[in-house]
N, C-alpha and C. Protein backbone atom coordinates (compact mmCIF):
# COMPACT_ATOMS: atom_id res chain seq x y z
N UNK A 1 -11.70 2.51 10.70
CA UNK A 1 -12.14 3.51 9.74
C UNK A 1 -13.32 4.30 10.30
N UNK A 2 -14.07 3.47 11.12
CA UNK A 2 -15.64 4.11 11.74
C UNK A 2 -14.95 5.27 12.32
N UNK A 3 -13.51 5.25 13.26
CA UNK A 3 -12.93 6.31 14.69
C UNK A 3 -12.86 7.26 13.33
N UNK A 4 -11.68 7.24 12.23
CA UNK A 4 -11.02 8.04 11.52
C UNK A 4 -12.37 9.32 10.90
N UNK A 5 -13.85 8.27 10.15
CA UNK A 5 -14.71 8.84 9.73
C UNK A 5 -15.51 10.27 10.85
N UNK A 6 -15.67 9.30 12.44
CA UNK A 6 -16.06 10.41 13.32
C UNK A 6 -15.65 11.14 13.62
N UNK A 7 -14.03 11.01 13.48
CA UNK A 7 -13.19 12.12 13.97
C UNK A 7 -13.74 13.37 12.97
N UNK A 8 -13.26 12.82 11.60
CA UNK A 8 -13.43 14.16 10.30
C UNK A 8 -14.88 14.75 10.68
N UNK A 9 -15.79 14.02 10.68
CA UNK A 9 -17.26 14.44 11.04
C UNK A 9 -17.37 15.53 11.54
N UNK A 10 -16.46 15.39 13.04
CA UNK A 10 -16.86 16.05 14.22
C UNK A 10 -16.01 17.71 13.49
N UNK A 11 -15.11 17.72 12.90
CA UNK A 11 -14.40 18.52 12.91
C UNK A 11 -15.44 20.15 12.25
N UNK A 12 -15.08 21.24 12.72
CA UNK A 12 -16.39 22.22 12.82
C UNK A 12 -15.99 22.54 11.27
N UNK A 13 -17.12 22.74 9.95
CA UNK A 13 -16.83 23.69 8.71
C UNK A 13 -16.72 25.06 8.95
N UNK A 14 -16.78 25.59 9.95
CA UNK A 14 -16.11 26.70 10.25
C UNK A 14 -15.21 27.25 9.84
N UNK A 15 -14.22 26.25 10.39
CA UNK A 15 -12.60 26.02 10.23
C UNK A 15 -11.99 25.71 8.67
N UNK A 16 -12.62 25.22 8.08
CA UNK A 16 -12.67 24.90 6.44
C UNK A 16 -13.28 26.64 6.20
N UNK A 17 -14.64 27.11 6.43
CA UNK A 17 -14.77 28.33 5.58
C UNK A 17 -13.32 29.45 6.16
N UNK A 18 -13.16 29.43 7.25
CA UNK A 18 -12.27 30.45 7.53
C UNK A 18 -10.95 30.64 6.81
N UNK A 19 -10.57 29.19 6.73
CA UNK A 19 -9.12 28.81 6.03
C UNK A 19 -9.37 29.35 4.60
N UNK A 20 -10.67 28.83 4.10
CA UNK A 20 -10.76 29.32 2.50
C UNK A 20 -11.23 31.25 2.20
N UNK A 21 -11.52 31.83 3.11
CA UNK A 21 -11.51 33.51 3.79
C UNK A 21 -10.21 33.90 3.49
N UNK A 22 -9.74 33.04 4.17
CA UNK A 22 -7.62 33.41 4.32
C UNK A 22 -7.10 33.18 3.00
N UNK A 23 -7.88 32.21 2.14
CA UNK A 23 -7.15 32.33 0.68
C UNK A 23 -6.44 30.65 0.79
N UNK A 24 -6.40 29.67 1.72
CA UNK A 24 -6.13 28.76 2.06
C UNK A 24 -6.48 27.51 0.72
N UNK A 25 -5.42 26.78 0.58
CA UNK A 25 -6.21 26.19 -0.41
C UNK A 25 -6.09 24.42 -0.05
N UNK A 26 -6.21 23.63 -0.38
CA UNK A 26 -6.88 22.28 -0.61
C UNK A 26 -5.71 21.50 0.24
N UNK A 27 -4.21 21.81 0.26
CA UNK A 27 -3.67 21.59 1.15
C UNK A 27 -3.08 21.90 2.38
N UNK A 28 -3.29 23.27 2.28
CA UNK A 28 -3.10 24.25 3.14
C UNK A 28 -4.12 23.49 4.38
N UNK A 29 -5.39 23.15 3.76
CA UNK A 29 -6.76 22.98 4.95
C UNK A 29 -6.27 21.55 5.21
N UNK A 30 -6.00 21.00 4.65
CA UNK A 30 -5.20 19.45 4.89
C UNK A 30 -4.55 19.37 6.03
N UNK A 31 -3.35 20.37 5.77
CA UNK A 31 -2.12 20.01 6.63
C UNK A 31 -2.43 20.81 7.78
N UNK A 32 -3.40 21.66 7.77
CA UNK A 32 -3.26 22.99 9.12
C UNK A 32 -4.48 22.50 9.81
N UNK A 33 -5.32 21.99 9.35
CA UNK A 33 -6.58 21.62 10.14
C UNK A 33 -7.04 20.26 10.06
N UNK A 34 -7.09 19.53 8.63
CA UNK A 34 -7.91 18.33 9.23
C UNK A 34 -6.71 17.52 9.67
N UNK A 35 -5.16 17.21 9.42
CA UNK A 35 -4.34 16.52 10.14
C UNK A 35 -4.27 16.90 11.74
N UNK A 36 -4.31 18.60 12.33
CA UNK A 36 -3.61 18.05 13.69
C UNK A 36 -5.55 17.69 14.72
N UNK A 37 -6.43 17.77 13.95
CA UNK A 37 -7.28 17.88 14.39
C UNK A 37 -7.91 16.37 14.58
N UNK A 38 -7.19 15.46 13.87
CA UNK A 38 -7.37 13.65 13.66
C UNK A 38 -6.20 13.06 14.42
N UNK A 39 -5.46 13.94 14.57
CA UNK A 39 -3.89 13.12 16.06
C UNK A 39 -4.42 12.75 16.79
N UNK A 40 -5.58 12.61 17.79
CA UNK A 40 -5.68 12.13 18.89
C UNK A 40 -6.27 10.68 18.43
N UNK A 41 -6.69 10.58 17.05
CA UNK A 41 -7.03 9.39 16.43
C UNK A 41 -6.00 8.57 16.23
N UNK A 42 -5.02 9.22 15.26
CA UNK A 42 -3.70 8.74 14.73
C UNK A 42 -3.09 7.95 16.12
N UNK A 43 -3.23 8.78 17.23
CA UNK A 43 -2.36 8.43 18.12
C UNK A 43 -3.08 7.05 19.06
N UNK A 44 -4.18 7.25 19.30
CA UNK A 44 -4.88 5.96 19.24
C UNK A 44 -4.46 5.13 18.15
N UNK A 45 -4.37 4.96 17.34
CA UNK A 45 -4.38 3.23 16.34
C UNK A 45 -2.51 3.31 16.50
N UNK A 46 -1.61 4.15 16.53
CA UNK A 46 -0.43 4.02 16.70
C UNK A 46 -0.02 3.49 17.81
N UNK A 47 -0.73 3.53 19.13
CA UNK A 47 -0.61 2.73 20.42
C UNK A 47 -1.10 1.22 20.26
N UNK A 48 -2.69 1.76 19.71
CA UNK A 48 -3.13 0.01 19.86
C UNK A 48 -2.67 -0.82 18.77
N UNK A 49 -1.66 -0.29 17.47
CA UNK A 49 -1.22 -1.09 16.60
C UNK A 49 0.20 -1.52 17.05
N UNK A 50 0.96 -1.05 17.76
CA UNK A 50 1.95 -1.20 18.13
C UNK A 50 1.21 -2.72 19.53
N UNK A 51 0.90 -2.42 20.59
CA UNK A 51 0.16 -3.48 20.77
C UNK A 51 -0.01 -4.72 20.10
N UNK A 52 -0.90 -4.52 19.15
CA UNK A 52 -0.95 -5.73 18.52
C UNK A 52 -0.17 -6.75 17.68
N UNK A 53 0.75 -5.91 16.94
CA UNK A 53 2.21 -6.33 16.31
C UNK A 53 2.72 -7.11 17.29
N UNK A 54 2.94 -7.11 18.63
CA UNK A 54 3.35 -7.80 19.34
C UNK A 54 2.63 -9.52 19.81
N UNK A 55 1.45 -9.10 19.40
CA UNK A 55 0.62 -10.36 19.75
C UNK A 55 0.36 -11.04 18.49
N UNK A 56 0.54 -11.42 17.66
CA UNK A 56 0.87 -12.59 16.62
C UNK A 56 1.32 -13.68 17.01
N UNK A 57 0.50 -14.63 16.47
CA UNK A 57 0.46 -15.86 17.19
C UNK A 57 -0.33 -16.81 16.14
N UNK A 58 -1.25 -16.47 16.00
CA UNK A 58 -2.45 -17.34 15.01
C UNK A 58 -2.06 -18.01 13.88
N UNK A 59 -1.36 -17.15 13.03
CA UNK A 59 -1.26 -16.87 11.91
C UNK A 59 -0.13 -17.91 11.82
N UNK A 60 1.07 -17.95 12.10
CA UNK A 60 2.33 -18.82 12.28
C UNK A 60 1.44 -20.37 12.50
N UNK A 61 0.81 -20.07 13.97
CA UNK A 61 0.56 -21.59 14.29
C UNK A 61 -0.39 -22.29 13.34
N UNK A 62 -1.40 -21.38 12.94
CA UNK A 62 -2.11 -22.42 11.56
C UNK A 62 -0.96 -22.30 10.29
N UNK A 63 -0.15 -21.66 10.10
CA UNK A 63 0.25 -22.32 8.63
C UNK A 63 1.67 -23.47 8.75
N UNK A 64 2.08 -23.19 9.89
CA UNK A 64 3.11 -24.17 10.39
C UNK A 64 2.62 -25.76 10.86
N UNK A 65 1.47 -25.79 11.24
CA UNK A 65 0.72 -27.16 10.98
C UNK A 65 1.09 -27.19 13.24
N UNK A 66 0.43 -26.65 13.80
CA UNK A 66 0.55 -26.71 14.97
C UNK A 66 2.08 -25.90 16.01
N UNK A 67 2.50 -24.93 15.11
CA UNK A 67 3.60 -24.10 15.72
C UNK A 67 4.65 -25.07 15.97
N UNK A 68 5.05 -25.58 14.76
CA UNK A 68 6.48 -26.23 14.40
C UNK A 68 7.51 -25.14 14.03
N UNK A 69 6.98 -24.19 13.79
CA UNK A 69 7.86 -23.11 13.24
C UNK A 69 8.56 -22.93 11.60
N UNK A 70 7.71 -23.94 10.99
CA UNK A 70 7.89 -24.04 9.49
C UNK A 70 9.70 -24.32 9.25
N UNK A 71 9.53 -24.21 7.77
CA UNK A 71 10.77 -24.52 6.88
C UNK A 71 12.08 -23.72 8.13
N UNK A 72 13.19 -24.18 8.54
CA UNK A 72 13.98 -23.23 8.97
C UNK A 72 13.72 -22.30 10.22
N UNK A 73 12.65 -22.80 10.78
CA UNK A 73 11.71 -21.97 11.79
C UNK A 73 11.69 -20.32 11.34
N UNK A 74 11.54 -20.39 10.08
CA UNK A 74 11.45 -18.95 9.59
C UNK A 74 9.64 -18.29 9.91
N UNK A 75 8.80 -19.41 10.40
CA UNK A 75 7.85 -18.23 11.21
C UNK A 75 7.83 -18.69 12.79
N UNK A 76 8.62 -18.62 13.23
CA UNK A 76 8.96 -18.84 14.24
C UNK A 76 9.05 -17.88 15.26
N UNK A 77 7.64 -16.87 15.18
CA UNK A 77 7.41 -15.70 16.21
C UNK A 77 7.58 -15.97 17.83
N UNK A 78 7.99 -14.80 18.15
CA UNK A 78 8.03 -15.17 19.66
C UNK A 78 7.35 -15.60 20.44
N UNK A 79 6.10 -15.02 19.84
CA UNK A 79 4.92 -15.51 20.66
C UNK A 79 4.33 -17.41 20.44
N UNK A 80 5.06 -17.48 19.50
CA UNK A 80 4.89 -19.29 19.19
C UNK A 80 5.69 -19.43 19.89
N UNK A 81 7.37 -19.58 20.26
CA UNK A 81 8.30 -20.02 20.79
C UNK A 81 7.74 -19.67 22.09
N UNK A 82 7.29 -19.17 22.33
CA UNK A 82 7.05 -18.76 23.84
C UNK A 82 5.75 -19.87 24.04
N UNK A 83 5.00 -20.27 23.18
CA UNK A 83 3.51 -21.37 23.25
C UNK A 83 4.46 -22.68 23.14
N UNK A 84 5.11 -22.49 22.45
CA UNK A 84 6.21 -23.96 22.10
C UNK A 84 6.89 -24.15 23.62
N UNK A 85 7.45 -23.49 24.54
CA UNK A 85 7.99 -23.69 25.63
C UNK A 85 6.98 -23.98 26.69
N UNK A 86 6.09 -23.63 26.39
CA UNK A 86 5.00 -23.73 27.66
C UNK A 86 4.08 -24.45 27.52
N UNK A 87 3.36 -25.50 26.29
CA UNK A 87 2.55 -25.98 25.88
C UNK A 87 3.36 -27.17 25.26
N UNK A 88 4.40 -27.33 24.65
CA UNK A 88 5.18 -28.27 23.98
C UNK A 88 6.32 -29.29 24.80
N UNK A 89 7.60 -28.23 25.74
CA UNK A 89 8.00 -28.47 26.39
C UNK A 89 7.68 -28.34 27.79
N UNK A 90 6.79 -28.25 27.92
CA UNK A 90 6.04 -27.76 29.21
C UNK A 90 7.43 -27.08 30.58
N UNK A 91 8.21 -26.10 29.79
CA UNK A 91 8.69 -25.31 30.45
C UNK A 91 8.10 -24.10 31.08
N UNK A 92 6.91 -24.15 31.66
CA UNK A 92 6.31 -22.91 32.48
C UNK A 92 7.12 -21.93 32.41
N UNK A 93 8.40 -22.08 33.81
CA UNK A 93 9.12 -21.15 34.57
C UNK A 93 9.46 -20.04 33.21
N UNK A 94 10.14 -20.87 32.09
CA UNK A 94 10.75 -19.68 31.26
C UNK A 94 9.99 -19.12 29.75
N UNK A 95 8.85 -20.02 29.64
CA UNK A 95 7.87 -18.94 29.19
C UNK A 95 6.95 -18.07 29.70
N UNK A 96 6.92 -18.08 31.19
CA UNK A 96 6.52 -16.76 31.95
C UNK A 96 7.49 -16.24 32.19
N UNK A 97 8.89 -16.12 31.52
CA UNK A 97 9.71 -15.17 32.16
C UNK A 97 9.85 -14.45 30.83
N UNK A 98 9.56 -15.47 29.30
CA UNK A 98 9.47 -14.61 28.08
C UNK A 98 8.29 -13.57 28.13
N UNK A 99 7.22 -14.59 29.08
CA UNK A 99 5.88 -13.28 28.52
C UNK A 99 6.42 -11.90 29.31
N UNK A 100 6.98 -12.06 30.53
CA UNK A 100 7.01 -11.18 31.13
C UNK A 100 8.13 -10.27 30.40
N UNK A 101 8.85 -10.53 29.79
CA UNK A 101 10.15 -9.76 28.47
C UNK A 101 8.93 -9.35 27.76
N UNK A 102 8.30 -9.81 27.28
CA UNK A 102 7.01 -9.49 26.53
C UNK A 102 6.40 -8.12 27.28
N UNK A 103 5.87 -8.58 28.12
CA UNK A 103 4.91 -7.43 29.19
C UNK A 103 5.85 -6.17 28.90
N UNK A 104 7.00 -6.46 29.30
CA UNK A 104 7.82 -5.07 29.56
C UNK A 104 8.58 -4.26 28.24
N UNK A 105 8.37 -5.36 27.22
CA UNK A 105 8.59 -4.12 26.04
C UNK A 105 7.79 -3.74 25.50
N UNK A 106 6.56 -4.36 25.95
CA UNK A 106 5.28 -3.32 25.26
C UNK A 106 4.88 -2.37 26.12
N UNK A 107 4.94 -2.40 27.43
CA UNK A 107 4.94 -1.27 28.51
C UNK A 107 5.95 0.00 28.24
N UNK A 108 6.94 -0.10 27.67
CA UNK A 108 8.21 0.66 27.48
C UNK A 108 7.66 1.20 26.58
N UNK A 109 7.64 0.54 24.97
CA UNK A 109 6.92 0.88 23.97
C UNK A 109 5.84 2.41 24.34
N UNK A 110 5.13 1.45 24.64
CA UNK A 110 3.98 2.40 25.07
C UNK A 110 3.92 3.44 25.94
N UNK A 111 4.71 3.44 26.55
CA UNK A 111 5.12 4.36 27.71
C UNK A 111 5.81 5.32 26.95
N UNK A 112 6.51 5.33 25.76
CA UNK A 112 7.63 6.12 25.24
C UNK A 112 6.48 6.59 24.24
N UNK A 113 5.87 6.04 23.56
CA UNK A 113 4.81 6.61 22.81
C UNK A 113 4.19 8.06 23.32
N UNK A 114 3.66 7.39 24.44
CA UNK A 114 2.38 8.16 25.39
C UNK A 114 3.69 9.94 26.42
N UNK A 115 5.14 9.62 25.54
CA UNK A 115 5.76 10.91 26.61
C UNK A 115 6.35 11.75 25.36
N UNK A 116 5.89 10.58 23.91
CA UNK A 116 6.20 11.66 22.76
C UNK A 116 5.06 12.03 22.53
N UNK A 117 3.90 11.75 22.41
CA UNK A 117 2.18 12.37 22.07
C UNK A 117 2.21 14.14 22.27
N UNK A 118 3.05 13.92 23.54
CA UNK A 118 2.56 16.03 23.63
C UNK A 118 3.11 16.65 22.24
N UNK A 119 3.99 16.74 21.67
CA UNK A 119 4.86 16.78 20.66
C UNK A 119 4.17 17.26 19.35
N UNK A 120 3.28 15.96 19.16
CA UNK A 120 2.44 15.83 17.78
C UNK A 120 1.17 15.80 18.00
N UNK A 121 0.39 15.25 19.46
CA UNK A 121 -0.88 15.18 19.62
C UNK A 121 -1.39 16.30 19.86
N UNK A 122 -3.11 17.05 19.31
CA UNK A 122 -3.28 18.49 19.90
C UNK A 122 -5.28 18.03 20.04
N UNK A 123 -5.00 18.08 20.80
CA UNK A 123 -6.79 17.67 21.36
C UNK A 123 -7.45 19.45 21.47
N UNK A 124 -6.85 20.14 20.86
CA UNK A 124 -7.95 21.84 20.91
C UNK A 124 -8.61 21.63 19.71
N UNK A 125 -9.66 22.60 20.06
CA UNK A 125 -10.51 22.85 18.37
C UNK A 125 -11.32 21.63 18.07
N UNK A 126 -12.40 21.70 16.91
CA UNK A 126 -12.88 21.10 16.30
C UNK A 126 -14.20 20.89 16.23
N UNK A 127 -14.37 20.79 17.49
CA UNK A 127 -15.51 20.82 18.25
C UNK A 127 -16.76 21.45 17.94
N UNK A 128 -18.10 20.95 17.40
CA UNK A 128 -19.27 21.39 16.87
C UNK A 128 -20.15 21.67 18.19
């Protein structure tokens, strides 16, 4: 919330009086200025949330009572099954071959993110 708050901060009232000059009104200044002017924010927490969705882990292993994978192994995240193979069954070889399935769909992920950004992201303007 601190990034989202500095972003709006930074953004110049300039750009707000000019829009309201033009006759612009309350969403008009919404959608034309303070949204593409907060994308480079948006697009930050959309990378590093995507990131993190992937790393869940905690949460399963404390309520499953040590990453048993509960009732039905219905929390049975990958990232436990992948601690369960390497810490439980002490299968190394093929939970470094999950992390590494791991590594590479969040690289992809992110990689596909970062070649749609030109699209929607606009880093001009704002600037005080």
């Amino acid at each position: 919330m601190l990034l989202y708050l500095a972003t709006l901060q930074n953004i110049s009232p300039t750009l707000y009086e000019s829009a309201e000059i033009d006759g612009a009104g309350v969403w008009a200044k919404f959608k034309n200025i303070t949204i593409p002017l907060i994308t480079p924010i948006i697009f930050y927490d959309v990378i590093t949330s995507t990131i993190g969705s992937f790393q869940i882990f905690q949460e399963a292993y404390v309520m499953t009572k040590n990453g048993t994978g509960g009732p039905a192994n219905s929390l049975l995240f990958y990232n436990l099954h992948m601690w369960n193979k390497a810490f439980v069954a002490f299968d190394m070889g093929y939970a470094m071959a999950m992390s590494m399935i791991l590594f590479l769909i969040v690289l992809v992920l992110t990689f596909i993110n970062l070649k749609l950004a030109p699209r929607w992201v606009h880093y001009t303007g704002g600037g005080s």
